[in-house]
PDB file of N, CA and C in Angstrom:
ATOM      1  N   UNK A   1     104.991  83.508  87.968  1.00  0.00           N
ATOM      2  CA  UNK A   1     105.678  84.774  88.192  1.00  0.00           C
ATOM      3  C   UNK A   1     106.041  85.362  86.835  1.00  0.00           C
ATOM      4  N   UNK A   2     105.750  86.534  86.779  1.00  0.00           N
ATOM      5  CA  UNK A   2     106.188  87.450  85.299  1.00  0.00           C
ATOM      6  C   UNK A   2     107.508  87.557  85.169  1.00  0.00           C
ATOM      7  N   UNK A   3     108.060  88.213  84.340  1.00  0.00           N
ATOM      8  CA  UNK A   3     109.320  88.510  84.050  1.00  0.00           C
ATOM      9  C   UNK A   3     110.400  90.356  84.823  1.00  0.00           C
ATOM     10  N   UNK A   4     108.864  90.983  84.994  1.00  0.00           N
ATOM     11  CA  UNK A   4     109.171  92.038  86.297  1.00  0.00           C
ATOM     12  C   UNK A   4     109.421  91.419  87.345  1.00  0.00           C
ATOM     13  N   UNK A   5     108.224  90.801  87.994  1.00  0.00           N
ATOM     14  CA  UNK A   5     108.043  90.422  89.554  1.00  0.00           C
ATOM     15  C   UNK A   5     109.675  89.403  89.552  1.00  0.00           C
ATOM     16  N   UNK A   6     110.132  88.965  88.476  1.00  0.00           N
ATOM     17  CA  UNK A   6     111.547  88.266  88.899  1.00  0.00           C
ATOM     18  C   UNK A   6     112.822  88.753  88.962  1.00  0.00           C
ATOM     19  N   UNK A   7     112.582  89.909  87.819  1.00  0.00           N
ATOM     20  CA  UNK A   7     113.349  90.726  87.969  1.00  0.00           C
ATOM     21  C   UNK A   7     113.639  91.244  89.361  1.00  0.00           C
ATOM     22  N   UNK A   8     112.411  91.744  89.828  1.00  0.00           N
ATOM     23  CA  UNK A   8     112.542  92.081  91.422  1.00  0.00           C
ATOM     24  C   UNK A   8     112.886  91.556  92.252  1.00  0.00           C
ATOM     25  N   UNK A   9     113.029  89.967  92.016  1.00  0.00           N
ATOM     26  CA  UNK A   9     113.301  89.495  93.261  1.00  0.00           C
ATOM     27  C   UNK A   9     114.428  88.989  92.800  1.00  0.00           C
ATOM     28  N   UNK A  10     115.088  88.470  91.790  1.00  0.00           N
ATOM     29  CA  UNK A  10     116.426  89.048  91.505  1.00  0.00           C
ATOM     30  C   UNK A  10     117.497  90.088  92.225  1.00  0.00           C
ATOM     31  N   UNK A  11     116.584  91.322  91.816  1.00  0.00           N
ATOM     32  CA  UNK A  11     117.545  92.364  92.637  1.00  0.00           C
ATOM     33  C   UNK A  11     117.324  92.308  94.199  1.00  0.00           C
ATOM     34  N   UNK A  12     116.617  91.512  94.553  1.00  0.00           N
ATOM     35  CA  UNK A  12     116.112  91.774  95.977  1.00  0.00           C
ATOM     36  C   UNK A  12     117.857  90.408  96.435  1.00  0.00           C
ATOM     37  N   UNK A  13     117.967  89.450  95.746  1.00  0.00           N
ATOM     38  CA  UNK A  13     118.872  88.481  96.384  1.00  0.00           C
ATOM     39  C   UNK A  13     120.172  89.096  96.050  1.00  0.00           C
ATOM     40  N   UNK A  14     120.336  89.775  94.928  1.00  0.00           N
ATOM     41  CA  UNK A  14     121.740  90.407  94.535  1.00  0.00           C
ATOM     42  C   UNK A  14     121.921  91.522  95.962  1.00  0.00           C
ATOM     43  N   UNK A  15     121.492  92.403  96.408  1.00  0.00           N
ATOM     44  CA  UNK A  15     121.043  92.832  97.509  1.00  0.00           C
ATOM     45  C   UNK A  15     121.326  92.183  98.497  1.00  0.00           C
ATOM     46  N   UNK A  16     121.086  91.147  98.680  1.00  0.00           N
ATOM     47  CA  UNK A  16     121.351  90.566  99.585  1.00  0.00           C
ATOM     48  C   UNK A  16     122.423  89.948 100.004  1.00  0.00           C
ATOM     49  N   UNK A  17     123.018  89.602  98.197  1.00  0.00           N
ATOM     50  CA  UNK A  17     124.328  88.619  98.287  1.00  0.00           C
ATOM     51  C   UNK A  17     125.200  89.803  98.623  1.00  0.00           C
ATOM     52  N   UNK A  18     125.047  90.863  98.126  1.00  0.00           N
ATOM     53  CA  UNK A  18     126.281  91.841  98.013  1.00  0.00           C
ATOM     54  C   UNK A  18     126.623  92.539  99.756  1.00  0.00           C
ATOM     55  N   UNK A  19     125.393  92.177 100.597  1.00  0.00           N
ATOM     56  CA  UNK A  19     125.124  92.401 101.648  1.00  0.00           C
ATOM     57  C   UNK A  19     126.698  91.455 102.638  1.00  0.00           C
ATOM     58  N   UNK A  20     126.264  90.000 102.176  1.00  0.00           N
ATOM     59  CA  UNK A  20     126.853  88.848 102.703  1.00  0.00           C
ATOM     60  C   UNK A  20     127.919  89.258 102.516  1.00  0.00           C
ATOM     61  N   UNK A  21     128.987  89.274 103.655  1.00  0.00           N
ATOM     62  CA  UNK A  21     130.191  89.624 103.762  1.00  0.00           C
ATOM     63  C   UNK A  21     131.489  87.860 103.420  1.00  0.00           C
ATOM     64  N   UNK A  22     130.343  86.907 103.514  1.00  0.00           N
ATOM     65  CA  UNK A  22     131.226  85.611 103.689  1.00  0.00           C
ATOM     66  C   UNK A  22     130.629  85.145 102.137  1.00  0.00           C
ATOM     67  N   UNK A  23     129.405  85.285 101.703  1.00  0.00           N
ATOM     68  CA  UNK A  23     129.066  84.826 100.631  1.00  0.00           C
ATOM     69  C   UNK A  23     129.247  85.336  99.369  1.00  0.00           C
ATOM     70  N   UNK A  24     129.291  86.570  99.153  1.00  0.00           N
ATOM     71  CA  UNK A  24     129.916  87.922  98.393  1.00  0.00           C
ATOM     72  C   UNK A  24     131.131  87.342  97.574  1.00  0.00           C
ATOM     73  N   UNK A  25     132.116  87.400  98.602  1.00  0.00           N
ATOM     74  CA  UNK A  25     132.825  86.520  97.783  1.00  0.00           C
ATOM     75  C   UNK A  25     133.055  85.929  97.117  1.00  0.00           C
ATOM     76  N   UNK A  26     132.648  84.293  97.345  1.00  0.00           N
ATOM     77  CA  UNK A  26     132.216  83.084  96.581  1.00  0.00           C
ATOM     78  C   UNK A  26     131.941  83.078  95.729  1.00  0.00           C
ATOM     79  N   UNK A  27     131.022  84.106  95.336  1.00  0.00           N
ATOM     80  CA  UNK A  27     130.058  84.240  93.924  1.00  0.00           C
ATOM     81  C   UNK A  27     131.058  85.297  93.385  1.00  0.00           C
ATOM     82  N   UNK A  28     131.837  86.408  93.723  1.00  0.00           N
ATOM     83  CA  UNK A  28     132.523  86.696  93.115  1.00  0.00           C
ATOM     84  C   UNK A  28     134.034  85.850  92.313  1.00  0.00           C
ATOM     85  N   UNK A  29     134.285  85.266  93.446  1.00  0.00           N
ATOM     86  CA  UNK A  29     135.221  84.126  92.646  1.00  0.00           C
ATOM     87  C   UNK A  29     134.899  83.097  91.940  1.00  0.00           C
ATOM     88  N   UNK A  30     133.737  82.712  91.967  1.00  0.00           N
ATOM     89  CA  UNK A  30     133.012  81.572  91.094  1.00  0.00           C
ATOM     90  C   UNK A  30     133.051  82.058  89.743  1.00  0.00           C
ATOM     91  N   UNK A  31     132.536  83.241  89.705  1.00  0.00           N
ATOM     92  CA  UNK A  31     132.086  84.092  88.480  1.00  0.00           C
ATOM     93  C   UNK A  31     132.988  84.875  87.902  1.00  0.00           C
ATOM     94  N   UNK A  32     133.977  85.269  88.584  1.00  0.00           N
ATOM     95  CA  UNK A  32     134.665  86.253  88.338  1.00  0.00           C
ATOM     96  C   UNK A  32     134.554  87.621  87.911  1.00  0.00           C
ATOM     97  N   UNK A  33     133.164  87.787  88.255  1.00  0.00           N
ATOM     98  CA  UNK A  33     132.956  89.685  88.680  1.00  0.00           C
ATOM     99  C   UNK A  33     132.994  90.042  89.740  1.00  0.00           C
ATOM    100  N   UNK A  34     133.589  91.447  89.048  1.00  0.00           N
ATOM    101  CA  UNK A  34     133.891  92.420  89.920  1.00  0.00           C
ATOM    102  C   UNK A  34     132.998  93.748  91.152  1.00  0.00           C
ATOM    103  N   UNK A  35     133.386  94.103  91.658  1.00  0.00           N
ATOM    104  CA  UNK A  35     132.292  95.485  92.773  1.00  0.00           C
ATOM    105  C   UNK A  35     131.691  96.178  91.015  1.00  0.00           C
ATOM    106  N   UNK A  36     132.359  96.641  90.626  1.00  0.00           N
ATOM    107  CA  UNK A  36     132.102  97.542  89.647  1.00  0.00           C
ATOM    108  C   UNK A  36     130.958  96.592  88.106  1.00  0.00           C
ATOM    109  N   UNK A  37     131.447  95.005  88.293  1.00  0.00           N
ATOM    110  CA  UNK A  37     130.406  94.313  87.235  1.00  0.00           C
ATOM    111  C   UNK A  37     128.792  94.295  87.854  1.00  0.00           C
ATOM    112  N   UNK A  38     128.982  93.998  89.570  1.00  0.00           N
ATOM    113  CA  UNK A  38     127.955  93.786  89.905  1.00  0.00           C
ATOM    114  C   UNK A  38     126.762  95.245  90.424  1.00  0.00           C
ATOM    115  N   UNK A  39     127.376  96.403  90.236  1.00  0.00           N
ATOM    116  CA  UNK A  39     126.598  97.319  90.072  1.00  0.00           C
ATOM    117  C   UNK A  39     126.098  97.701  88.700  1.00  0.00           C
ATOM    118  N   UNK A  40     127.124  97.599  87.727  1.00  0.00           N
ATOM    119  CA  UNK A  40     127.000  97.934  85.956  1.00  0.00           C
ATOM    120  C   UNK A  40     125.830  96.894  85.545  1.00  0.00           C
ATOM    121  N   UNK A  41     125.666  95.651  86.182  1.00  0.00           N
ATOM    122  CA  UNK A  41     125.040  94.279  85.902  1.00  0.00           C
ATOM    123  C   UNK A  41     123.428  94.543  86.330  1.00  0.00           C
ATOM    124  N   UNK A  42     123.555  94.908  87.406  1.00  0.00           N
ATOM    125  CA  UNK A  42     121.944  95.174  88.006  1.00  0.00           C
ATOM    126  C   UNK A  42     120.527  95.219  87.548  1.00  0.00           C
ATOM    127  N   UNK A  43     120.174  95.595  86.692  1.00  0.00           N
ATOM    128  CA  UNK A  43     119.800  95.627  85.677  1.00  0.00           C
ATOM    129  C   UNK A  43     119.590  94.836  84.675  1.00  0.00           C
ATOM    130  N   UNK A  44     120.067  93.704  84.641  1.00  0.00           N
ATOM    131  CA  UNK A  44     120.482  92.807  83.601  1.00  0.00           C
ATOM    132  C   UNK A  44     119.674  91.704  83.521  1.00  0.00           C
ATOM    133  N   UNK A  45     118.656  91.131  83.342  1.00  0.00           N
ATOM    134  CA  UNK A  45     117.641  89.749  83.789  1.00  0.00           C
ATOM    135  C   UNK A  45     118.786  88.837  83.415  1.00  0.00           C
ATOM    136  N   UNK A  46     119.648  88.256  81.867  1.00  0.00           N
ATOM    137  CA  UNK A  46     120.683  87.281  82.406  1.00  0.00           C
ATOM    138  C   UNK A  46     121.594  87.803  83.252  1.00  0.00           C
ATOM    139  N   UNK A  47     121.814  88.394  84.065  1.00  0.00           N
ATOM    140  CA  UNK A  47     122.730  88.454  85.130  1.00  0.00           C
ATOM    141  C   UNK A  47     122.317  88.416  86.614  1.00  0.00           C
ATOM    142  N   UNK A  48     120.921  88.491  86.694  1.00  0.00           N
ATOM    143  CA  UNK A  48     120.016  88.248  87.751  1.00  0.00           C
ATOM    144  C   UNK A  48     120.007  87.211  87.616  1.00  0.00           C
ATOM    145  N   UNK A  49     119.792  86.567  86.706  1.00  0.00           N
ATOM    146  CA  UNK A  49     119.566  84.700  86.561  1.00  0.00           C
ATOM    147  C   UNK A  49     120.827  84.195  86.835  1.00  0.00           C
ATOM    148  N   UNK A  50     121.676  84.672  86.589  1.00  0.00           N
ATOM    149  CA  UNK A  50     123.285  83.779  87.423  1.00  0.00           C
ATOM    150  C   UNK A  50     123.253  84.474  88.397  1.00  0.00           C
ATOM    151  N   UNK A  51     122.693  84.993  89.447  1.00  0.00           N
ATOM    152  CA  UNK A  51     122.674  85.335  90.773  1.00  0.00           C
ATOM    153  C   UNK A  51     121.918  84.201  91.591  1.00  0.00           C
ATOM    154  N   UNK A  52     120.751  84.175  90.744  1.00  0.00           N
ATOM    155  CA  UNK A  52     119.842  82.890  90.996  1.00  0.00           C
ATOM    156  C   UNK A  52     120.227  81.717  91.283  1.00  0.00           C
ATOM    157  N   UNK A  53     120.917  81.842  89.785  1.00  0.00           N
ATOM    158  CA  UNK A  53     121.343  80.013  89.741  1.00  0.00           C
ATOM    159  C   UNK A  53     122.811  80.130  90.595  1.00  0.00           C
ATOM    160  N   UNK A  54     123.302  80.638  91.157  1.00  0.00           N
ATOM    161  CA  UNK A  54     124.162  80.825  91.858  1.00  0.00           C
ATOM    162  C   UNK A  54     123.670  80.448  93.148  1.00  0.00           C
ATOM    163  N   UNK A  55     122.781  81.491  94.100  1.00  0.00           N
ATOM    164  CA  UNK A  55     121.894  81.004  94.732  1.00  0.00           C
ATOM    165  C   UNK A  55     121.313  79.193  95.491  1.00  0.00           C
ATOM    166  N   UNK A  56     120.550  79.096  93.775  1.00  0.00           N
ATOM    167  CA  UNK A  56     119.757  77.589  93.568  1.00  0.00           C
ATOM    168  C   UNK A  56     120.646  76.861  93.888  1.00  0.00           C
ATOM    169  N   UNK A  57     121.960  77.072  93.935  1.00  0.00           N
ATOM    170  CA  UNK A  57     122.907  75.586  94.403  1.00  0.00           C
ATOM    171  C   UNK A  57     123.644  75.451  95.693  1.00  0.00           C
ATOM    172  N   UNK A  58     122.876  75.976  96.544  1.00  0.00           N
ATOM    173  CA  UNK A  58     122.740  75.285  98.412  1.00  0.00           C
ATOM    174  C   UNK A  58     121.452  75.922  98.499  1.00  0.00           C
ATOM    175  N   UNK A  59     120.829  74.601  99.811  1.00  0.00           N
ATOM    176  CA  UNK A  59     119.547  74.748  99.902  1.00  0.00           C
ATOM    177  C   UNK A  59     119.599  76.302 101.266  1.00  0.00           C
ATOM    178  N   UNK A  60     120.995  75.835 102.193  1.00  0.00           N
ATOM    179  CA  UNK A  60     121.284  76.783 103.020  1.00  0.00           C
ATOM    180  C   UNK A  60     121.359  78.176 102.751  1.00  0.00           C
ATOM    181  N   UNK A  61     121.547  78.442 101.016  1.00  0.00           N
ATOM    182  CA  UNK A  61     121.433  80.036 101.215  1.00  0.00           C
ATOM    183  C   UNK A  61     120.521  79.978 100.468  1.00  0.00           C
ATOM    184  N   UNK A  62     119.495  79.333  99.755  1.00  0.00           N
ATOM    185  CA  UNK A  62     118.300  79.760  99.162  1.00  0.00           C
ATOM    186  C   UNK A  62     117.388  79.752 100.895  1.00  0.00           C
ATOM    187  N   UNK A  63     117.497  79.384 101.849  1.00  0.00           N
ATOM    188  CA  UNK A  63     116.618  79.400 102.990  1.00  0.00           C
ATOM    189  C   UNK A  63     117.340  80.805 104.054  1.00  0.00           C
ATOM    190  N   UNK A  64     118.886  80.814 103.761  1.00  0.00           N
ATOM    191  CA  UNK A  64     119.116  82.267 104.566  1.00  0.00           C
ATOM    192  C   UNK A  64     118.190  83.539 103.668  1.00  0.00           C
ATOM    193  N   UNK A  65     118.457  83.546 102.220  1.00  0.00           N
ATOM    194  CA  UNK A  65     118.171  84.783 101.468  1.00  0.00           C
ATOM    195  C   UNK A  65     116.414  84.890 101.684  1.00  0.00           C
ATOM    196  N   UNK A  66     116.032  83.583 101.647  1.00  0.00           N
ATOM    197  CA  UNK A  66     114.746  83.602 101.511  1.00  0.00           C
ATOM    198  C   UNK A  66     113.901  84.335 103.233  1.00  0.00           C
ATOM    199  N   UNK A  67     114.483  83.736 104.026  1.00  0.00           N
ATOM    200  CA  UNK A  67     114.228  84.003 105.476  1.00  0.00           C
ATOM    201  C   UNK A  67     114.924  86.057 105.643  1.00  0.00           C
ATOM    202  N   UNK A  68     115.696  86.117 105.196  1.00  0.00           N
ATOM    203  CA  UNK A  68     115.767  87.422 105.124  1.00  0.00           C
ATOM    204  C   UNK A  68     115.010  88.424 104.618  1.00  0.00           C
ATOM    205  N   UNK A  69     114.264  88.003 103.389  1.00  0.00           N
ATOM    206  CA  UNK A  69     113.581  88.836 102.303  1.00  0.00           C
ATOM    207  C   UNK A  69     112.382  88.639 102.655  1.00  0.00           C
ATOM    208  N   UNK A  70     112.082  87.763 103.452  1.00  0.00           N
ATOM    209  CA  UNK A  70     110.790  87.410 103.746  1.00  0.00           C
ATOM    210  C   UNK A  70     110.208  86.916 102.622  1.00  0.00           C
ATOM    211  N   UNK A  71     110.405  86.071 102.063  1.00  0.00           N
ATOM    212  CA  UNK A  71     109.889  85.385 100.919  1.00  0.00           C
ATOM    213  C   UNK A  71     109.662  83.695 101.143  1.00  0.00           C
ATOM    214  N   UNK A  72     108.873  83.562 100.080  1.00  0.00           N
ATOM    215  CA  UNK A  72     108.136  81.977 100.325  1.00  0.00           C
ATOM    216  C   UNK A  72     109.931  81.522  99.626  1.00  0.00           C
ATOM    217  N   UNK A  73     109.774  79.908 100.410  1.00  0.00           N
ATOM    218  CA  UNK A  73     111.133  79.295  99.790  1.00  0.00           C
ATOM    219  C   UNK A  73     111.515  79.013  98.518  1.00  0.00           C
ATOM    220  N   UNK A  74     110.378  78.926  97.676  1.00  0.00           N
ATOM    221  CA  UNK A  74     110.244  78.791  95.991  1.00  0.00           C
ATOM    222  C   UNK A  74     110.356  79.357  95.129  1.00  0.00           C
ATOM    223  N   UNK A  75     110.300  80.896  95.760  1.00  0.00           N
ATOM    224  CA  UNK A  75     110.018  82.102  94.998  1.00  0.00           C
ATOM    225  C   UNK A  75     111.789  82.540  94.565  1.00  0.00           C
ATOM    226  N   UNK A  76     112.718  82.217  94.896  1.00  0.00           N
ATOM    227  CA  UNK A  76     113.854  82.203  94.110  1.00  0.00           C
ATOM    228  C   UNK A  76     113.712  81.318  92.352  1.00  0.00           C
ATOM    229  N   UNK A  77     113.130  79.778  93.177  1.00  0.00           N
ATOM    230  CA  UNK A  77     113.182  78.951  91.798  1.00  0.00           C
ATOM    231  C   UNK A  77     112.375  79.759  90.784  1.00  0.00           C
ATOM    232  N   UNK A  78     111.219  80.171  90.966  1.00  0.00           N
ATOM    233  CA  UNK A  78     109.850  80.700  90.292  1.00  0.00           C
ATOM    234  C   UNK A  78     111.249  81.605  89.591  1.00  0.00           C
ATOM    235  N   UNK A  79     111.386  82.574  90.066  1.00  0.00           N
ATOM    236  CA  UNK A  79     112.035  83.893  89.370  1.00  0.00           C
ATOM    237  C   UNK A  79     112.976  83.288  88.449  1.00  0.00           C
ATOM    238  N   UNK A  80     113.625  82.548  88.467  1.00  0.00           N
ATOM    239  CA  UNK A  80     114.961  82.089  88.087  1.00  0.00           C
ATOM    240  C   UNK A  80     114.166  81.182  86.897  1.00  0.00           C
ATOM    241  N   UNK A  81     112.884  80.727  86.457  1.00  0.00           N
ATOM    242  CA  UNK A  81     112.277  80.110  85.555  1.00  0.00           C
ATOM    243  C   UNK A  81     111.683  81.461  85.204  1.00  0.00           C
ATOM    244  N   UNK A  82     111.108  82.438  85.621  1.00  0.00           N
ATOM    245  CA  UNK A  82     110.992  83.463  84.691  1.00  0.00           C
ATOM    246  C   UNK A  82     112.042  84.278  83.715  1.00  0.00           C
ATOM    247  N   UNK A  83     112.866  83.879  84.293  1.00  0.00           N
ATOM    248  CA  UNK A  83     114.212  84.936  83.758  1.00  0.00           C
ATOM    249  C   UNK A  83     114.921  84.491  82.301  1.00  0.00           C
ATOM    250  N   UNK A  84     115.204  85.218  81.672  1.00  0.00           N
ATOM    251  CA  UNK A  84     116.046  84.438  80.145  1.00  0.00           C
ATOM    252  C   UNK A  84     116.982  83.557  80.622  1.00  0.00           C
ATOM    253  N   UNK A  85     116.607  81.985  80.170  1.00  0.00           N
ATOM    254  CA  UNK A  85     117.788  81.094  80.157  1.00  0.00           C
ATOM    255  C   UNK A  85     116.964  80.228  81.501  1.00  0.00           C
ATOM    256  N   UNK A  86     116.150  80.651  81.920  1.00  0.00           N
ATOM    257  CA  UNK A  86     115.402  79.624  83.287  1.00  0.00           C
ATOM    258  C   UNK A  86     114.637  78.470  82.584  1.00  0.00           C
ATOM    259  N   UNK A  87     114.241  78.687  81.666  1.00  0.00           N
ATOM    260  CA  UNK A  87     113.245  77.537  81.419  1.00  0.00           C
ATOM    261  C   UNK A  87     113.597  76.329  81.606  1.00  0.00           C
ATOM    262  N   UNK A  88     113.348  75.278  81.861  1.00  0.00           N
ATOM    263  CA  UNK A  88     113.223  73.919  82.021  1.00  0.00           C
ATOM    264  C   UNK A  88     113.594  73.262  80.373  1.00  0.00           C
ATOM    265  N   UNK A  89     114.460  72.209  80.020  1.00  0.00           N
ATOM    266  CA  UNK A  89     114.940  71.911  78.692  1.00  0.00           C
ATOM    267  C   UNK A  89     113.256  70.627  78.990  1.00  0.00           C
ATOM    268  N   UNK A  90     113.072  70.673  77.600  1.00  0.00           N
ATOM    269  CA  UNK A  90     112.022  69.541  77.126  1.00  0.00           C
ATOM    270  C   UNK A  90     113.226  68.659  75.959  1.00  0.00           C
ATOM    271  N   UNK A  91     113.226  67.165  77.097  1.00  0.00           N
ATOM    272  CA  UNK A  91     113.504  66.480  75.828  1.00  0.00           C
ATOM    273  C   UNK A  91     112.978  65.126  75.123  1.00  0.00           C
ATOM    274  N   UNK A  92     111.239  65.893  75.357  1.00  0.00           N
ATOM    275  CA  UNK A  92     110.792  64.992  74.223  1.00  0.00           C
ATOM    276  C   UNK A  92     110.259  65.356  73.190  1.00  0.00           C
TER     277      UNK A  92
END
């Protein structure tokens, strides 16, 4: 996946989270942004990538967001390794 096509699907889960009336939340208190960070943010590939990796940590809402968007189940991880700060650490 490129660094557009993740972008897109980035905004496609931010979209979605901001949708979630129970999950919205969470990620707002986890993170501590605001209605007004997460529209100013949109735009942002590291701020799509902490949507992601926000996301990536229950399998239950990487399979709600994914089942909503109609997307393959991987295609969160894929994006979230395209995005600044996704890569995988090498430590050899």
């Amino acid at each position: 996946m490129n660094e557009s096509a993740a972008e897109t699907t980035g905004l496609q889960a931010l979209a979605w989270l901001a949708a979630n009336d129970d999950l919205l939340p969470v990620f707002m208190g986890a993170t501590g942004v605001s209605v007004d960070d997460l529209k100013a943010n949109a735009a942002d590939p590291d701020f799509l990538g902490s949507v992601l990796d926000f996301l990536l940590m229950d399998d239950a809402w990487i399979v709600a967001c994914c089942e909503a968007l109609n997307l393959p189940y991987d295609s969160l991880m894929r994006a979230r390794a395209a995005l600044p700060g996704g890569q995988q650490p090498h430590w050899t």
